[in-house]
Protein backbone atom coordinates (compact mmCIF):
# COMPACT_ATOMS: atom_id res chain seq x y z
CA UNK A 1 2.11 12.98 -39.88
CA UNK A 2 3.73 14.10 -43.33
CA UNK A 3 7.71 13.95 -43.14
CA UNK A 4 9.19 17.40 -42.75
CA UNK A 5 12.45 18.29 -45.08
CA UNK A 6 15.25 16.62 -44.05
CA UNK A 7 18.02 19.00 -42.46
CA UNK A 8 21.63 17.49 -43.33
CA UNK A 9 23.51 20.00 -40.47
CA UNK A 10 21.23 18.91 -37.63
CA UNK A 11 21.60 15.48 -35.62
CA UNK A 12 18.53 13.45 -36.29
CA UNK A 13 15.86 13.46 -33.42
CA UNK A 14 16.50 9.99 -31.22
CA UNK A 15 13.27 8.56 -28.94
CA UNK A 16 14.34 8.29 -25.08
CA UNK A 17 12.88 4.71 -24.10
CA UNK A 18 13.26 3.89 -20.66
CA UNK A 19 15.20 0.38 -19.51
CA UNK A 20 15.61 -1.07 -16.14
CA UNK A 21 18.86 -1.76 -14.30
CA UNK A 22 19.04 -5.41 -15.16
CA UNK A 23 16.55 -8.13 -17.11
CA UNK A 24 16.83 -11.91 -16.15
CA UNK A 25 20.21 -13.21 -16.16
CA UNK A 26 21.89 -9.87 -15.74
CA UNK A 27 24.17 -8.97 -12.84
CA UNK A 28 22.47 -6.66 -10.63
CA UNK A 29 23.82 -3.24 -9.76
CA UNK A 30 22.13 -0.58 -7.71
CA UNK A 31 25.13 1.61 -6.73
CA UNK A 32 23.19 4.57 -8.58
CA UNK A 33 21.07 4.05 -4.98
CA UNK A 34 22.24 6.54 -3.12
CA UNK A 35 21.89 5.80 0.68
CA UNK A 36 22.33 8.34 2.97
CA UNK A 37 23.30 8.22 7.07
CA UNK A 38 20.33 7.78 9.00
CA UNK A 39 21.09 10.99 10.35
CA UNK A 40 21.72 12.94 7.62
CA UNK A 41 18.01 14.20 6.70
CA UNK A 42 17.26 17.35 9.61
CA UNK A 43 13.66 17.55 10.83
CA UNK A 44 11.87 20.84 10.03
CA UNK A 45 8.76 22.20 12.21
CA UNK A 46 5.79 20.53 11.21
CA UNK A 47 5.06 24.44 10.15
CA UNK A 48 7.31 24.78 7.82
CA UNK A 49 6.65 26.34 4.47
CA UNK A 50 6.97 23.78 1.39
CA UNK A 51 9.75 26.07 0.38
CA UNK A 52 11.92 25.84 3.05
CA UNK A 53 12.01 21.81 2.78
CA UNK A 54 12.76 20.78 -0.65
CA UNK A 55 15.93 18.49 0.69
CA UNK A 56 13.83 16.45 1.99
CA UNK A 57 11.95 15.56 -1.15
CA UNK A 58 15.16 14.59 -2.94
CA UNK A 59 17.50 12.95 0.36
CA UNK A 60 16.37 10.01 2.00
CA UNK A 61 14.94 9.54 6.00
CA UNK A 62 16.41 7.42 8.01
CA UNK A 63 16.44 6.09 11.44
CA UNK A 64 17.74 2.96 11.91
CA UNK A 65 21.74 2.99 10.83
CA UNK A 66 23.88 -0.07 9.25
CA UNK A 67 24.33 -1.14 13.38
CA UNK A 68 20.33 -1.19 13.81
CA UNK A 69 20.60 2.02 16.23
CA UNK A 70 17.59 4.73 16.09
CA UNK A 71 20.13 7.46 15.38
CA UNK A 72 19.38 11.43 14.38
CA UNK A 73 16.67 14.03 14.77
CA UNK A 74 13.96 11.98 12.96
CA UNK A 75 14.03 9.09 15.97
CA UNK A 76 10.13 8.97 17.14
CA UNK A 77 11.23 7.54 20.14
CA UNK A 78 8.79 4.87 20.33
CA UNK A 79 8.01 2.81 23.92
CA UNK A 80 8.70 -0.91 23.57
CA UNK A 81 5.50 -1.98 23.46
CA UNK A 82 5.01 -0.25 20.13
CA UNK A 83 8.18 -1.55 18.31
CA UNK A 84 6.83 -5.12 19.54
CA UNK A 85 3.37 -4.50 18.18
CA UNK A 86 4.92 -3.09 15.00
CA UNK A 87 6.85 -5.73 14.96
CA UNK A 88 4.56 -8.46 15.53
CA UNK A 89 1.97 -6.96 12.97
CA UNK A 90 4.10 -6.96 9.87
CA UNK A 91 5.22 -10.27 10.69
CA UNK A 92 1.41 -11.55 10.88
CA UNK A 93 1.17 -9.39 7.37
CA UNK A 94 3.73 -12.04 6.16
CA UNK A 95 2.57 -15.19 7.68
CA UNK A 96 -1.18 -13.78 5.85
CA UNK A 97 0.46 -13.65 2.86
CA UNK A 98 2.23 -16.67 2.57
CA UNK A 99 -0.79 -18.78 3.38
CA UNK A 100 -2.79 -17.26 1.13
CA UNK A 101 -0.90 -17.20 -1.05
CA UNK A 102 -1.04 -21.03 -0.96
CA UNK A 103 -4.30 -21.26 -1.09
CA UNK A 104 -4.66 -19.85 -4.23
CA UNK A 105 -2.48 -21.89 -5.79
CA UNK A 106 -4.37 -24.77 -4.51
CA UNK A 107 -7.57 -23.92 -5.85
CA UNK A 108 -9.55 -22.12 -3.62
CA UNK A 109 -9.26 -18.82 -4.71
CA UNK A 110 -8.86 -17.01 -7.80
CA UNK A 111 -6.36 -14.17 -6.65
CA UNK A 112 -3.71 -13.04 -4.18
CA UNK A 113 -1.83 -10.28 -3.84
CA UNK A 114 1.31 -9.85 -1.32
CA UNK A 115 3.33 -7.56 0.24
CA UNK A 116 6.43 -9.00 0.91
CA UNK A 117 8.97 -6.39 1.50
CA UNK A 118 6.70 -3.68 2.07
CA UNK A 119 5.19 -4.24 5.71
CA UNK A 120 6.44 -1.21 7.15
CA UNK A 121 4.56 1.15 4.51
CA UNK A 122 1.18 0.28 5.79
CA UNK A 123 1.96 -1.34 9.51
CA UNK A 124 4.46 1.58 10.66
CA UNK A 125 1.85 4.15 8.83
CA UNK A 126 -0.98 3.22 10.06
CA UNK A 127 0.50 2.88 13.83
CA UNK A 128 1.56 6.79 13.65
CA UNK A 129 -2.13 7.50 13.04
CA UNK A 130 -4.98 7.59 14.98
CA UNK A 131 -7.52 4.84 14.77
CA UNK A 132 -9.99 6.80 12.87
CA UNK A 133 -8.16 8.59 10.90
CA UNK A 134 -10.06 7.59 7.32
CA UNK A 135 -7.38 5.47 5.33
CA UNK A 136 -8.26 5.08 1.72
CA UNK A 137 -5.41 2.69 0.36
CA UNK A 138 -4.83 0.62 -2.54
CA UNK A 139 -4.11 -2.94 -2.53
CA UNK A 140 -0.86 -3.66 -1.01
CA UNK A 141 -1.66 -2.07 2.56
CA UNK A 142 -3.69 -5.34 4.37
CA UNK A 143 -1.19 -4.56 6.92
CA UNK A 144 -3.42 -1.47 8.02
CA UNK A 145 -6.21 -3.45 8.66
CA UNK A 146 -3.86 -6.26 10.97
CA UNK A 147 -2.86 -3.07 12.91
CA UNK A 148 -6.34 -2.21 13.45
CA UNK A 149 -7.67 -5.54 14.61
CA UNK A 150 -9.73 -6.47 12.10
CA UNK A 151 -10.41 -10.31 12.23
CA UNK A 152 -8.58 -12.39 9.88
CA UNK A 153 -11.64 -14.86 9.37
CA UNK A 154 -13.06 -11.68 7.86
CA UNK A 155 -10.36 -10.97 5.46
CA UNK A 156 -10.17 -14.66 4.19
CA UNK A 157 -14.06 -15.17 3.65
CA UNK A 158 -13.92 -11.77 1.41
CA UNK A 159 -10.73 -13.72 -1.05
CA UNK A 160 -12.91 -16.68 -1.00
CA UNK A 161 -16.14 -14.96 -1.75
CA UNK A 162 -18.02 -17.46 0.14
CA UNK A 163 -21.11 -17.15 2.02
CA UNK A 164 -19.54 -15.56 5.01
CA UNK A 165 -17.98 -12.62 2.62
CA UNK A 166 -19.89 -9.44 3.89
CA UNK A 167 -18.79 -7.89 0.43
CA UNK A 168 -20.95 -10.52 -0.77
CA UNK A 169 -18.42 -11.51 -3.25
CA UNK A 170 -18.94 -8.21 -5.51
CA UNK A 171 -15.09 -7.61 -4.97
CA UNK A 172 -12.11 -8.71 -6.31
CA UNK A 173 -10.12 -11.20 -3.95
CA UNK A 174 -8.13 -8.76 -1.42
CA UNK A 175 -10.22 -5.60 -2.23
CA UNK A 176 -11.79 -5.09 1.23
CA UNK A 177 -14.04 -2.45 2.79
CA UNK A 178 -14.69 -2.00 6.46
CA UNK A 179 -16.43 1.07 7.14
CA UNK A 180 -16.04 0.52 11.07
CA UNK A 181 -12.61 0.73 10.84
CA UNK A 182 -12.57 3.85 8.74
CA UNK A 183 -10.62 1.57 6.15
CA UNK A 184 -12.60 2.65 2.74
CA UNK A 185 -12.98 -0.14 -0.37
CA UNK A 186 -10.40 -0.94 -2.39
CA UNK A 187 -10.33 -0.27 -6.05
CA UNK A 188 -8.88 -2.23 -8.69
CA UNK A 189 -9.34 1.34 -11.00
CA UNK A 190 -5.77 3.07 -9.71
CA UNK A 191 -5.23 6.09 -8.40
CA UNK A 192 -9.36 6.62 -7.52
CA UNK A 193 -8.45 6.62 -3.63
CA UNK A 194 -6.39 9.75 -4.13
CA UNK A 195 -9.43 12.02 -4.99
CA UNK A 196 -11.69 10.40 -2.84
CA UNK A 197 -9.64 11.02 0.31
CA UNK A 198 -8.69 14.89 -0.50
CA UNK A 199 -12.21 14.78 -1.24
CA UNK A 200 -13.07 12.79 2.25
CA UNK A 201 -10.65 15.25 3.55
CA UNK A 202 -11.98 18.52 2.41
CA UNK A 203 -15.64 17.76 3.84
CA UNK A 204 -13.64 16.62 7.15
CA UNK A 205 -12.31 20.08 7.63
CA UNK A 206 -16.09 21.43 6.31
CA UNK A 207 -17.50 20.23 9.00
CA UNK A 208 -14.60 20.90 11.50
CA UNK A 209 -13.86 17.55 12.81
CA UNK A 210 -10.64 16.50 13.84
CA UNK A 211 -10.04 13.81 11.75
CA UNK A 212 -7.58 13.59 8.38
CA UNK A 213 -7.00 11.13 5.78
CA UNK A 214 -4.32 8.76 4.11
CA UNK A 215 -4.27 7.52 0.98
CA UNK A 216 -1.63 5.22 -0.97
CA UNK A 217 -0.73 4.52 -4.48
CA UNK A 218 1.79 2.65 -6.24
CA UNK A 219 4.61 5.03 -7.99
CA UNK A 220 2.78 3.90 -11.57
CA UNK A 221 -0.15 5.07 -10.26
CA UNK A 222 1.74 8.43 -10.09
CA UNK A 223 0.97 8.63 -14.11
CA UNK A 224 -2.96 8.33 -13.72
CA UNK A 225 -5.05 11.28 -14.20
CA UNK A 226 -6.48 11.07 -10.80
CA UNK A 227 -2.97 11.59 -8.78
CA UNK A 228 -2.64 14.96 -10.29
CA UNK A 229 -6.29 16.39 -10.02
CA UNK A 230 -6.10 15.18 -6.13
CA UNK A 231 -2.73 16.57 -5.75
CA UNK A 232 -4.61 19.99 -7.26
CA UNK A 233 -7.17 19.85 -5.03
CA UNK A 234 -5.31 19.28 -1.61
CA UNK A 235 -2.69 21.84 -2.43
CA UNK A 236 -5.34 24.82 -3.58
CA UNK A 237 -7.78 23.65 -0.46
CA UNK A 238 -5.45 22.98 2.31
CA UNK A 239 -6.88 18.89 2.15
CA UNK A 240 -5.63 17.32 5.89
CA UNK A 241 -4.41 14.61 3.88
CA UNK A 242 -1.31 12.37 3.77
CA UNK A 243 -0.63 11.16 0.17
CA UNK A 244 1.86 8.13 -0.04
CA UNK A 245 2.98 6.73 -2.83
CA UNK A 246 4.69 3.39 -2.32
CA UNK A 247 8.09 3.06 -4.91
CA UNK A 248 8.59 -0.30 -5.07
CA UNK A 249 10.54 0.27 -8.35
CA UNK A 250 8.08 -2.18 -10.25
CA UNK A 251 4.80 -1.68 -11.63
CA UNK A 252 3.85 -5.25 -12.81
CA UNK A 253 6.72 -5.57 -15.83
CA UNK A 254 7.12 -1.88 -15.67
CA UNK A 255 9.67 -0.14 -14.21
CA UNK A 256 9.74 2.89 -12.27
CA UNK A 257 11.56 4.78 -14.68
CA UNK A 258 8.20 5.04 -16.94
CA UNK A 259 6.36 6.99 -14.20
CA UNK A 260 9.63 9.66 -14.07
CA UNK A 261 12.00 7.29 -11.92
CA UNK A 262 14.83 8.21 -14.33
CA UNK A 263 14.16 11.93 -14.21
CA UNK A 264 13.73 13.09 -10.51
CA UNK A 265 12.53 11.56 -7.35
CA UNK A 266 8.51 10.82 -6.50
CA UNK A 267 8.37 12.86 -3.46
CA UNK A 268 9.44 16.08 -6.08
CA UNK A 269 5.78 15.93 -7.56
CA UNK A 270 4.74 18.10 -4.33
CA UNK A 271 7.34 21.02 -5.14
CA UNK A 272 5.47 21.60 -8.19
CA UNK A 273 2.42 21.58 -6.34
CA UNK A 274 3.26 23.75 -3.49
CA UNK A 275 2.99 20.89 -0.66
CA UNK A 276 5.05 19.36 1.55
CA UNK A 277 7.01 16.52 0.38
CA UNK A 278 9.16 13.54 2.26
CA UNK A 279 11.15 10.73 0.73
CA UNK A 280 11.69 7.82 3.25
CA UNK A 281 13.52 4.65 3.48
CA UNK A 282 10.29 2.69 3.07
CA UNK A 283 11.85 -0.55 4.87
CA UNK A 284 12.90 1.23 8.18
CA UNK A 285 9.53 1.45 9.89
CA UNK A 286 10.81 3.95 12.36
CA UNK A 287 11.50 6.07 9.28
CA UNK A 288 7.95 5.51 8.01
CA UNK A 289 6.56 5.87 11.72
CA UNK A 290 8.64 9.12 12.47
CA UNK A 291 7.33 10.54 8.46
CA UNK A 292 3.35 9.70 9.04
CA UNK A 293 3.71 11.14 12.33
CA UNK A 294 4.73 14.42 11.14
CA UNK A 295 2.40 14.54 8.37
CA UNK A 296 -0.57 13.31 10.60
CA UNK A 297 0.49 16.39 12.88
CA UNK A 298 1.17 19.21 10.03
CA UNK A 299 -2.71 18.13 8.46
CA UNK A 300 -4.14 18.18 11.81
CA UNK A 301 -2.95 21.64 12.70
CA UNK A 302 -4.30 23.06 9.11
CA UNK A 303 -0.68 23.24 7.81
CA UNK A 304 -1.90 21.53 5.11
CA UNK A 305 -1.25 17.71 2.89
CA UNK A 306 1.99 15.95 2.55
CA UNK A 307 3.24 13.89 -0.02
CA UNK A 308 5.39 11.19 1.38
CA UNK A 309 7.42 8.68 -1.34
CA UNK A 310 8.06 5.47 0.52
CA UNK A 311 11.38 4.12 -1.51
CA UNK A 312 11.34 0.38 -0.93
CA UNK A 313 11.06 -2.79 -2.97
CA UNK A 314 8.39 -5.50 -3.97
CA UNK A 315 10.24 -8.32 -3.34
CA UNK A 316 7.84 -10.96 -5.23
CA UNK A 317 5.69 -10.73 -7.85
CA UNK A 318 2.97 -8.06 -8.43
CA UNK A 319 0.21 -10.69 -8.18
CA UNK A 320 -0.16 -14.71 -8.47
CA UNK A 321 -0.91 -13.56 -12.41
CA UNK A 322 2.57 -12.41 -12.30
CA UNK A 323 5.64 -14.01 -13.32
CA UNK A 324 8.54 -11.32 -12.60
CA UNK A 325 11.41 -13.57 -13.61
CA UNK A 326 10.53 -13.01 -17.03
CA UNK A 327 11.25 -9.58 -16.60
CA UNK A 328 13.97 -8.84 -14.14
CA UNK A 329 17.21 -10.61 -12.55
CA UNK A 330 16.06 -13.08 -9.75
CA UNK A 331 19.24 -11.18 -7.81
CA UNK A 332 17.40 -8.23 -7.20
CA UNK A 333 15.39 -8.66 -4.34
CA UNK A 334 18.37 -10.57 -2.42
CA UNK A 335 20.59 -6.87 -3.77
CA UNK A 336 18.51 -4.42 -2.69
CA UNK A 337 20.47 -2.08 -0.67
CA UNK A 338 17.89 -1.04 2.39
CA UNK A 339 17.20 -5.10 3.07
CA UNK A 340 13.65 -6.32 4.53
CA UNK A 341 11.65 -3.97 7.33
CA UNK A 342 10.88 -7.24 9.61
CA UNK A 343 14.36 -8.17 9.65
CA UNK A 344 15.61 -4.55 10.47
CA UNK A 345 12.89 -3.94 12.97
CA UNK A 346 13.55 -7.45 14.37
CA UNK A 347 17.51 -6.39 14.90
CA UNK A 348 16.80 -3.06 16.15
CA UNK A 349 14.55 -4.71 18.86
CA UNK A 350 17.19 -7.06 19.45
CA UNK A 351 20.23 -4.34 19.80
CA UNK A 352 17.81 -2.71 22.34
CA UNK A 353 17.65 -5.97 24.60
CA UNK A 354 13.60 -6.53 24.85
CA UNK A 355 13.95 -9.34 21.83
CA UNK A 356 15.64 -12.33 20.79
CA UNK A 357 16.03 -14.57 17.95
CA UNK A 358 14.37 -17.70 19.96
CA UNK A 359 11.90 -15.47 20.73
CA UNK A 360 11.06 -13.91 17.28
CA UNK A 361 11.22 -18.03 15.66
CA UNK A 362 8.68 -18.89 18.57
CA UNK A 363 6.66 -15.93 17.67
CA UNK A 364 6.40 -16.86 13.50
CA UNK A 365 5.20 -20.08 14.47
CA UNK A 366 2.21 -18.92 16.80
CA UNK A 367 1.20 -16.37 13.82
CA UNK A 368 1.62 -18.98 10.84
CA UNK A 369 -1.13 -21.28 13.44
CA UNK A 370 -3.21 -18.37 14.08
CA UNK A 371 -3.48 -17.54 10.00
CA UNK A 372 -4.25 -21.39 9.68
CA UNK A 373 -6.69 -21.76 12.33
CA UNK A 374 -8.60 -18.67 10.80
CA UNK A 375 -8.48 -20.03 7.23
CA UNK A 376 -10.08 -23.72 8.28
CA UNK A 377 -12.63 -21.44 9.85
CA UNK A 378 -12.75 -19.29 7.00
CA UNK A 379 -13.34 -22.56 4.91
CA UNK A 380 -16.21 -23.34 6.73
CA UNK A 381 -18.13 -21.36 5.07
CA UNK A 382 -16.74 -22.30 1.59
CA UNK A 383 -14.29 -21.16 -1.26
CA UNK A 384 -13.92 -21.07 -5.01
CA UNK A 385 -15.65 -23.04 -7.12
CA UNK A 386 -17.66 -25.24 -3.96
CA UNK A 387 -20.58 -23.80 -4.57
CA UNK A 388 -20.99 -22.21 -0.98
CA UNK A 389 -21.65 -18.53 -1.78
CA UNK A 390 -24.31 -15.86 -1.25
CA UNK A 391 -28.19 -16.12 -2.33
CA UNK A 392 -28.69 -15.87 -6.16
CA UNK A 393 -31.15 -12.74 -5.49
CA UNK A 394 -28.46 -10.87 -4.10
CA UNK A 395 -26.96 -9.60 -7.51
CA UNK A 396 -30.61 -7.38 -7.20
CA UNK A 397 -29.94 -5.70 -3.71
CA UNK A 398 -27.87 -3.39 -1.86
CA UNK A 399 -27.90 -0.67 -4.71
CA UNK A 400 -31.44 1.24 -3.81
CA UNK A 401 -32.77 1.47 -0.65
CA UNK A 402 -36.19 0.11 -1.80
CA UNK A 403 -35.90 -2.50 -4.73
CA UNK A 404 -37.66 -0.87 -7.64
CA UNK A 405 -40.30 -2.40 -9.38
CA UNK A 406 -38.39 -3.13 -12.89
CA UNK A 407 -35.76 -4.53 -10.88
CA UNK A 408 -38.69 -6.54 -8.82
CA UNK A 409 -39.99 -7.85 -11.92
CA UNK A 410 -36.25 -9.04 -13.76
CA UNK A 411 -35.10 -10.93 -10.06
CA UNK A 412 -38.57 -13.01 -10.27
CA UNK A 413 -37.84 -13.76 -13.65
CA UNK A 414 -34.17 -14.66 -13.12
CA UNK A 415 -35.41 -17.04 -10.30
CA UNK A 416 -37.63 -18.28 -12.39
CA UNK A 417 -35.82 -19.10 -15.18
CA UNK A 418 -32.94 -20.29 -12.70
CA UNK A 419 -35.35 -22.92 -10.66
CA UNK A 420 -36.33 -24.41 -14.20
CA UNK A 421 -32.79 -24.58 -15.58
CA UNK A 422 -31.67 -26.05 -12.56
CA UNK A 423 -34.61 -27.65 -10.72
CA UNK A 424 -32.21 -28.96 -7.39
C-alpha cells in the first residue's frame, strides 16, 4: 500500500488495539461491571417480537439478589428437589474436574479442560430442557452430560483413550459424543456446533417433531465465520434453536474485548439479526434456568431461536496447556463481581432451609469418592502411554459401512509390516 500525501490540517489516523482491565501484577478493577437488581430485568411473553425486547439484550437477568433470595418476575420457581439436583450436579462437575485434572498432570492423560466457575451454564441449561432436546455444545459444558446421567467411567475412558473409550480414541481428551443422550461430538474446530444445530434444528421442524436444539460457544467463537452463517440461517428459517454463547471474558490470552466486548454486549448480535436476545448473570443458575426455559418454550411454539449471552467468568485456565498468570492479575477470579454459581446456589438453598453447610461438606466428599472410584475403574482398562488401547486395525473401520477393497489391501499390509517390526 503506497503512502497517500500527507495532510498537515488533519489529525493523523491512530489504530484502536484492544487491552484488558488488568495484566499480572495489576490491581484489579471491574466497577465498569454494571450489576443490576435481580429484579430489575421484566419478563416479556415468550411471543414477543425481537423488537419489543432489546433491554434485555443489553441489562442483565437476575434472580438470586446480594441476600441469596429468588426475587422478581424472572423466578422459575423451581421445587426443591430440582435446586438439590442442580445443586448436586455442578458440584460433581467440580469434583470431575479437579480429579482430572490431576490426572493429567500425573501422566495419564494428555489433556484436560475445566469449568470452574461456569457450572451453571451447562447444569442449570440443560435442567430447563427436556432430555432429548439435541444439545450440540462445545467443550466446557461436561456438566450437560452429569445432568443427564451419563456414567462417569464413560467419560474418563474417552480422556484416557484406552481400550474401554467407545470413541476409540479418535478424539481429543474431553471431546465426547453420545448419541443416546442426544449430546452430539464435540469439536475442537470452533463455532462448527452452531450450524450444525440450526441445521439439526431446521430438519427437526421438517419433519414436525417436537424436539429443538442448543448449542454453545465461547464469546471468541462469536468472531468465527460459522456463528454468523448459523445466526443467518435460524433467523431467515425460524431454526427452534437456543444459541448460547458463554462470556467468560477470556479466550485463552485473549480478551473479550477482541470479539466486540469493548463495543456492545454479546447478546446485541441477535438485534442485528432479527432474533430474540437475553443477557444473563451466567453464575446464578436460576437466572440461567429461568433464560433456557423461556427460550426452550418460545422455539417450541415456532416463535423462533434465541440468542442467550451467559456473562460469567473462567476462573482457571483455558486448558492444562494454559498458563493464565502470564496474562492477567491472579486477583481476578477472587474480584469478580457475580462470585461462583455453587456457592450462590449452595446459599440460596441454605436461606430456603432444605440445606446446610454440614450437609453440603458431607456431600463434596461422597462426590470427590464417587469421581475416584470411577477413575480406578476407568484405569482398568488403561491410560496414556500404557499401552492398553484399541486394536491396531481399527484406524481402517468405522468410516464405510463395508471396508473397501483398497482399504482391505493397505490394513493387511500395515499388519504386516507391523507384526515384522514388532514381532511380540
Amino acid at each position: 500500500m503506497a503512502d497517500g500525501p500527507l495532510r498537515s490540517n488533519l489529525q493523523p489516523l491512530a489504530l484502536h488495539v484492544p487491552e484488558p482491565r488488568s495484566r499480572p501484577g495489576d490491581p484489579v478493577d471491574f466497577s465498569d461491571v454494571i450489576v443490576p437488581a435481580a429484579d430489575s430485568m421484566a419478563r416479556p411473553d415468550e411471543a414477543v417480537s425481537p423488537h419489543d425486547m432489546r433491554d434485555l439484550s443489553f441489562g442483565l437477568v437476575r434472580v438470586l439478589d446480594d441476600e441469596h433470595r429468588a426475587v422478581g418476575a424472572w423466578d422459575p420457581r423451581l421445587p426443591h428437589e430440582t435446586l438439590l439436583k442442580m445443586l448436586r450436579t455442578m458440584a460433581l462437575t467440580r469434583a470431575f474436574d479437579e480429579r482430572l485434572y490431576r490426572a493429567q498432570r500425573q501422566g495419564k492423560t494428555s489433556f484436560y479442560m475445566k469449568c470452574t466457575g461456569e457450572e451453571a451454564t451447562s447444569v442449570a441449561a440443560a435442567a430447563a430442557m427436556q432430555g432429548d432436546d439435541m444439545v450440540f455444545p462445545s467443550y466446557r459444558q461436561q456438566g450437560i452430560l452429569m445432568w443427564r446421567g451419563y456414567a462417569l467411567t464413560e467419560m474418563i475412558n474417552q480422556i484416557y483413550s484406552n481400550r474401554g473409550d467407545k470413541l476409540k480414541g479418535r478424539q481429543l481428551p474431553i471431546m465426547y459424543s453420545v448419541p443416546e443422550l442426544s449430546f452430539f461430538t464435540i469439536s475442537g474446530n470452533l463455532a462448527t456446533q452452531y450450524p450444525q444445530a440450526v441445521g439439526w434444528a431446521m430438519a427437526s421442524a421438517i419433519k414436525g417433531d417436537t424436539r429443538i436444539a442448543s448449542c454453545w460457544c465461547g464469546e471468541g467463537s462469536t468472531a468465527e465465520g460459522d456463528f454468523h452463517s448459523a445466526m443467518t440461517f435460524a433467523s431467515v428459517y425460524n431454526a427452534p434453536t437456543i444459541l448460547n454463547v458463554v462470556n467468560n471474558q477470556w479466550a485463552i490470552s485473549s480478551f473479550s474485548g477482541f470479539a466486540g466486548a469493548e463495543r456492545t454486549t454479546f447478546a446485541a448480535r441477535a438485534i442485528g439479526y432479527g432474533i430474540a436476545g437475553l443477557r444473563v448473570d451466567g453464575n446464578d443458575a436460576l437466572a440461567v434456568y429461568a433464560a433456557t426455559q423461556w427460550a426452550a418454550e418460545r422455539a417450541r411454539s415456532n416463535k423462533g431461536p434465541t440468542l442467550i449471552e451467559h456473562f460469567t467468568y473462567r476462573a482457571e485456565g483455558h486448558s492444562t496447556s494454559d498458563d493464565p498468570s502470564a496474562y492477567r492479575s491472579a486477583q481476578e477470579s477472587a474480584e469478580w463481581p457475580l462470585g461462583d454459581p455453587i456457592h450462590r446456589l449452595k446459599q440460596h438453598c441454605i436461606a430456603l432451609g432444605i440445606w446446610d453447610d454440614e450437609r453440603h461438606a458431607a456431600m463434596d466428599l461422597e462426590l470427590a469418592e464417587m469421581v475416584k472410584a470411577a477413575t480406578k475403574e476407568a484405569e482398568k482398562n488403561g491410560v496414556l502411554g500404557h499401552g492398553m488401547h484399541q486394536p491396531f486395525e481399527t484406524m481402517f473401520e468405522d468410516v464405510f459401512e463395508e471396508l473397501p477393497w483398497h482399504l482391505q489391501e493397505q490394513m493387511a499390509q500395515a499388519l504386516e509390516e507391523r507384526a515384522a517390526k514388532w514381532p511380540k
